[in-house]
N, C-alpha and C. Protein backbone atom coordinates (compact mmCIF):
# COMPACT_ATOMS: atom_id res chain seq x y z
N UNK A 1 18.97 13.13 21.79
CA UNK A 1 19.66 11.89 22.05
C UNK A 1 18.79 10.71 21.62
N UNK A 2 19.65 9.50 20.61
CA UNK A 2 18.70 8.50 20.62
C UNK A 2 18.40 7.44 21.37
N UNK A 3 16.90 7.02 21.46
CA UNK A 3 16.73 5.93 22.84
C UNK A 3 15.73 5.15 21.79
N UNK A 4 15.50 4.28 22.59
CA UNK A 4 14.50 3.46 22.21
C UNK A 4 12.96 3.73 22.76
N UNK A 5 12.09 3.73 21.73
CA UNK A 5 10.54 4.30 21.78
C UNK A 5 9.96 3.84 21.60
N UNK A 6 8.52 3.83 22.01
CA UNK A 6 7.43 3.16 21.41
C UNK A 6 6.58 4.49 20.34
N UNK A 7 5.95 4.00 19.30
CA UNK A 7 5.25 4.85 18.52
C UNK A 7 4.10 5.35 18.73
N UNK A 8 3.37 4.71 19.76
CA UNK A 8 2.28 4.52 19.64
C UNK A 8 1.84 5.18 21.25
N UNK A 9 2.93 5.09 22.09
CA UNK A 9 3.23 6.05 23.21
C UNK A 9 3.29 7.82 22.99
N UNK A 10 4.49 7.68 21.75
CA UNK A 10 4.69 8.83 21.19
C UNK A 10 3.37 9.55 20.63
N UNK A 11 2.41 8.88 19.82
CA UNK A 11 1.44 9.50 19.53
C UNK A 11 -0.10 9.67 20.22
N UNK A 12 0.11 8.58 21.25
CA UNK A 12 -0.64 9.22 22.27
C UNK A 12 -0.80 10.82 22.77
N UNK A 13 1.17 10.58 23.20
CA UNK A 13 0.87 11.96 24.04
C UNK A 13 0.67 13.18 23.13
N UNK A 14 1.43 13.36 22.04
CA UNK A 14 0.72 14.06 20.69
C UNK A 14 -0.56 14.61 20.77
N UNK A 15 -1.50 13.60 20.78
CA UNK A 15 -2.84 14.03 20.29
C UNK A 15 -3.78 14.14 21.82
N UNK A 16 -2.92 13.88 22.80
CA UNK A 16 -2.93 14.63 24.03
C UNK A 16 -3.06 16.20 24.56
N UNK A 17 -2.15 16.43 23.80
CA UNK A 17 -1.80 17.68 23.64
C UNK A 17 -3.05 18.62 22.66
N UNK A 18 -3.05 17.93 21.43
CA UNK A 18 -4.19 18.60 20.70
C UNK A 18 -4.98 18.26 20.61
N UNK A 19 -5.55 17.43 21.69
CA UNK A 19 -6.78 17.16 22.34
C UNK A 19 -8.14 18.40 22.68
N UNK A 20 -7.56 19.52 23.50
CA UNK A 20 -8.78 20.70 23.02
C UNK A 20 -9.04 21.85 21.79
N UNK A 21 -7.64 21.39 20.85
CA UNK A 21 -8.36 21.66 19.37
C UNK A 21 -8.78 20.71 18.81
N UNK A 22 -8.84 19.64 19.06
CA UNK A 22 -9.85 18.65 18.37
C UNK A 22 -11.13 19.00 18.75
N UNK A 23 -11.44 19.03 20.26
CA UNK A 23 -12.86 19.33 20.31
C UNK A 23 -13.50 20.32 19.92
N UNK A 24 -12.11 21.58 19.78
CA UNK A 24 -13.22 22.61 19.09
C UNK A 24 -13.66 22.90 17.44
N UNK A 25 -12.65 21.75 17.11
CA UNK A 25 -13.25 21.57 15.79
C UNK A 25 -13.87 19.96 15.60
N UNK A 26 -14.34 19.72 16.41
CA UNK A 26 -15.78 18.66 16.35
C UNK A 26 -15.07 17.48 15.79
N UNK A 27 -13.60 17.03 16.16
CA UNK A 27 -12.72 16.03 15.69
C UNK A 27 -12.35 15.04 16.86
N UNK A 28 -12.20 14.28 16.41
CA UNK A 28 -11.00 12.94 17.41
C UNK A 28 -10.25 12.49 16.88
N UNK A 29 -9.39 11.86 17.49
CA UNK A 29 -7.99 10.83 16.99
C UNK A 29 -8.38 9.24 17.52
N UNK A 30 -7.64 8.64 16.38
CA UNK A 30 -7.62 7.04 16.44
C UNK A 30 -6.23 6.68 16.87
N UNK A 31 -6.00 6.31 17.81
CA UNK A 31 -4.21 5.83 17.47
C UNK A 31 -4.32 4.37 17.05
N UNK A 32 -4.25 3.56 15.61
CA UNK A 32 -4.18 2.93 15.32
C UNK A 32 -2.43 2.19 15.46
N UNK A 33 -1.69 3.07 15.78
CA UNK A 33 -0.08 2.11 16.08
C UNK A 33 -0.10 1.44 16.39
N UNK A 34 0.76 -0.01 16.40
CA UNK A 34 1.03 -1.21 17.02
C UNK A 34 1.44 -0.63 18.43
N UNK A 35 0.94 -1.26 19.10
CA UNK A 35 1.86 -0.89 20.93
C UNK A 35 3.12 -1.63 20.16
N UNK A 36 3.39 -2.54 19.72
CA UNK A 36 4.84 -3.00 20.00
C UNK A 36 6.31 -2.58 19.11
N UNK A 37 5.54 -1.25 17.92
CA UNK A 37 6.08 -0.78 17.08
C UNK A 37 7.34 0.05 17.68
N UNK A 38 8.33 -0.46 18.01
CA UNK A 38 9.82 0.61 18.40
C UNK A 38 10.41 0.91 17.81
N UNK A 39 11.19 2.20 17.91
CA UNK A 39 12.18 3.06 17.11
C UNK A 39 13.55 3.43 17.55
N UNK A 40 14.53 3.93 17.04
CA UNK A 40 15.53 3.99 18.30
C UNK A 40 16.07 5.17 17.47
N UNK A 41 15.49 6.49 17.86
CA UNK A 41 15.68 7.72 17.12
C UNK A 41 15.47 8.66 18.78
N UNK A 42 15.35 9.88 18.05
CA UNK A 42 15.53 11.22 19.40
C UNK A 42 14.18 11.46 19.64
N UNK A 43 13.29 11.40 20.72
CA UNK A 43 12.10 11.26 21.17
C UNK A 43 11.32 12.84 20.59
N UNK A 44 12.33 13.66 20.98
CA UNK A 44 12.01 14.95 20.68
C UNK A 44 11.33 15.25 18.88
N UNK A 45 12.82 14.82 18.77
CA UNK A 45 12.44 15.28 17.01
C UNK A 45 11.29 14.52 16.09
N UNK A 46 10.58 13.12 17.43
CA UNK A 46 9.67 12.44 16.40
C UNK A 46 8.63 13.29 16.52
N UNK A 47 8.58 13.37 18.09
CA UNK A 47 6.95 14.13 18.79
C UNK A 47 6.86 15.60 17.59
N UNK A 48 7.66 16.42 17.86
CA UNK A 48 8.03 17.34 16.98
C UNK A 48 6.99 17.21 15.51
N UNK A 49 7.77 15.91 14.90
CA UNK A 49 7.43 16.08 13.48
C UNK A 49 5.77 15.49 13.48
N UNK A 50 5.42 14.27 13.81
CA UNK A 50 4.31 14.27 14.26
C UNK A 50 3.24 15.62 14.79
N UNK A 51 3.31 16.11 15.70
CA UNK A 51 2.99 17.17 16.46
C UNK A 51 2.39 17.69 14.96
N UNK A 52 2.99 18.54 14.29
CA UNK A 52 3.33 19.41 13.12
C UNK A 52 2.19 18.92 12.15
N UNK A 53 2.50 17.71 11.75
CA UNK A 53 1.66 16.61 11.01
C UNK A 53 0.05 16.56 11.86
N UNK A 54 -0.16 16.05 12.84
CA UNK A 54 -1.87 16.46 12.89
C UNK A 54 -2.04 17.49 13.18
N UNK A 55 -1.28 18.50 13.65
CA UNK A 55 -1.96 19.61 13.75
C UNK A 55 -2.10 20.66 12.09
N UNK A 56 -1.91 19.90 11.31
CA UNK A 56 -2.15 20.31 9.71
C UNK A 56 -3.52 19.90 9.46
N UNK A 57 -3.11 18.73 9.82
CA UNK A 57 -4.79 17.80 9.44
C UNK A 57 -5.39 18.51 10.13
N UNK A 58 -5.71 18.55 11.58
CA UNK A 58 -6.50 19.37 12.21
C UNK A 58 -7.21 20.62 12.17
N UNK A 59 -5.91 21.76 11.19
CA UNK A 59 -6.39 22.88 11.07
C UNK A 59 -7.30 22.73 9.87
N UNK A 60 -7.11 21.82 8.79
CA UNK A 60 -7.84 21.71 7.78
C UNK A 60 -9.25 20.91 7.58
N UNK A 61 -9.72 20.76 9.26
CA UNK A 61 -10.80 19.65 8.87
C UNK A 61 -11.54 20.35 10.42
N UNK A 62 -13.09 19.92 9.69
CA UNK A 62 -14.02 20.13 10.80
C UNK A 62 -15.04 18.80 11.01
N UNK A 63 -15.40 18.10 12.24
CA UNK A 63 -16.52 16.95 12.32
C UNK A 63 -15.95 15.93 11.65
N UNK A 64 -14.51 15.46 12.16
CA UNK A 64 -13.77 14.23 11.39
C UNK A 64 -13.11 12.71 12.18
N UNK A 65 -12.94 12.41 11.93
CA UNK A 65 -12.12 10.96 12.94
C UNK A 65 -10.99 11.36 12.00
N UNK A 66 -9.39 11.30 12.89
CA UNK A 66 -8.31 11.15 12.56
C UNK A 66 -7.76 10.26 12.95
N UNK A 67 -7.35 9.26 11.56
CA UNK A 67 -6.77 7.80 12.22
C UNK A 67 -5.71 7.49 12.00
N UNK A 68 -4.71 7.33 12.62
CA UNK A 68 -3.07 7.42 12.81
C UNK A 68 -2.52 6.21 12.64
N UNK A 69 -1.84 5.48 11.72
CA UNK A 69 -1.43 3.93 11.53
C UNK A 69 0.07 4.23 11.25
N UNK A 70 1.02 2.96 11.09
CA UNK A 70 2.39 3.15 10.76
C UNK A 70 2.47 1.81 10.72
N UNK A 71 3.86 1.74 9.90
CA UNK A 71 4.14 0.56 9.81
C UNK A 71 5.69 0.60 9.56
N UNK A 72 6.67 -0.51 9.86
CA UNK A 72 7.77 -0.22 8.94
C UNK A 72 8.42 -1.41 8.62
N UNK A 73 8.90 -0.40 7.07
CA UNK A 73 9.58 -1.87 5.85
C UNK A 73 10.91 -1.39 5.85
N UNK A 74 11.68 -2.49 5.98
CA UNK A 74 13.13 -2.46 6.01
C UNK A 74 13.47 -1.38 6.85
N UNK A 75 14.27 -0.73 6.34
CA UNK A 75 14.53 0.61 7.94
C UNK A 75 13.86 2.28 7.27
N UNK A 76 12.86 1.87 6.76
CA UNK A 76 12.02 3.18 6.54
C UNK A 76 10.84 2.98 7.69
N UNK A 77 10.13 4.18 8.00
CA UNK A 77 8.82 4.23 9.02
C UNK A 77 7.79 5.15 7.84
N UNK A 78 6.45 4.33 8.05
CA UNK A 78 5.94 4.78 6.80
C UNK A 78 4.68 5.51 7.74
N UNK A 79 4.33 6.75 8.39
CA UNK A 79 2.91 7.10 9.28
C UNK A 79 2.53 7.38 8.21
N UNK A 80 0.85 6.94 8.50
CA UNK A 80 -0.17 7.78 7.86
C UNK A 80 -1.18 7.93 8.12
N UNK A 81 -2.10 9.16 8.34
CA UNK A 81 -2.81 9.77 8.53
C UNK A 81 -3.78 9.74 7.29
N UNK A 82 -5.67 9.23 8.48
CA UNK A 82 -5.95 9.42 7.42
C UNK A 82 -7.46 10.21 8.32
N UNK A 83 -8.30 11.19 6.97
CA UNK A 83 -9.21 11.71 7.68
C UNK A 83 -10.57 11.51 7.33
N UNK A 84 -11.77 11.43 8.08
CA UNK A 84 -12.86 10.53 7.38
C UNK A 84 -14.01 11.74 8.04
N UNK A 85 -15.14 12.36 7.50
CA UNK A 85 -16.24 12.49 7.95
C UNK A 85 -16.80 12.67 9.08
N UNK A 86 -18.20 12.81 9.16
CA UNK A 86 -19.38 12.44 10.02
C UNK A 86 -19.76 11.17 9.28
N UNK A 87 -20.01 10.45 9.83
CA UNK A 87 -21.02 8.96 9.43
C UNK A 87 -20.22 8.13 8.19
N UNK A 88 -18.70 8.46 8.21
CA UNK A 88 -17.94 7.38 7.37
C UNK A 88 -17.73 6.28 7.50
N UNK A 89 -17.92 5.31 6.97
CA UNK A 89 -17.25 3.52 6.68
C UNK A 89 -15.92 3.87 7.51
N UNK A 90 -15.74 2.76 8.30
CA UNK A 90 -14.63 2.38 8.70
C UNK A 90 -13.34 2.33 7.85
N UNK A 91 -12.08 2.34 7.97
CA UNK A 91 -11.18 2.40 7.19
C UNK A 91 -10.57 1.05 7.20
N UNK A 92 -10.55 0.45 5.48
CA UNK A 92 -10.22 -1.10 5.40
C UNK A 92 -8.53 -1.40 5.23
């Protein structure tokens, strides 16, 4: 059912969840989302696709920061994920 969401709620609880495979692969998450970023889609099917999405990144990376941003133009939602190192530059 669609409701109205926050994104950045949504990907909290996400990386909540894969919170003790991050630690066992020597990783964290950034939630870079706007708090004020809303959607008005099915809560399920975002967590879902998200969900799916770091836990890819995740399986493919060891000793990394995962940093989660979004934005949206006209009525597209653009996430992206990005993954950096031990001892990487900040992301500009």
């Amino acid at each position: 059912m669609k409701s109205q969401i926050y994104l950045k709620t949504i990907i909290s609880h996400v990386t909540a969840t894969l919170l003790p495979m991050a630690v066992l692969k020597h990783s964290f998450f950034i939630n870079d989302v706007s708090p004020d970023l809303q959607l008005t889609t099915d809560e399920k099917d975002v967590s879902a696709a998200i969900k799916k999405l770091l836990l890819d990144e995740l399986l493919n990376t060891d000793y990394a920061c995962i940093r989660i941003s979004a934005s949206v133009e006209k009525e597209s939602l653009q996430l992206m994920v990005h993954q950096k190192g031990p001892f990487a530059l900040p992301l500009i």
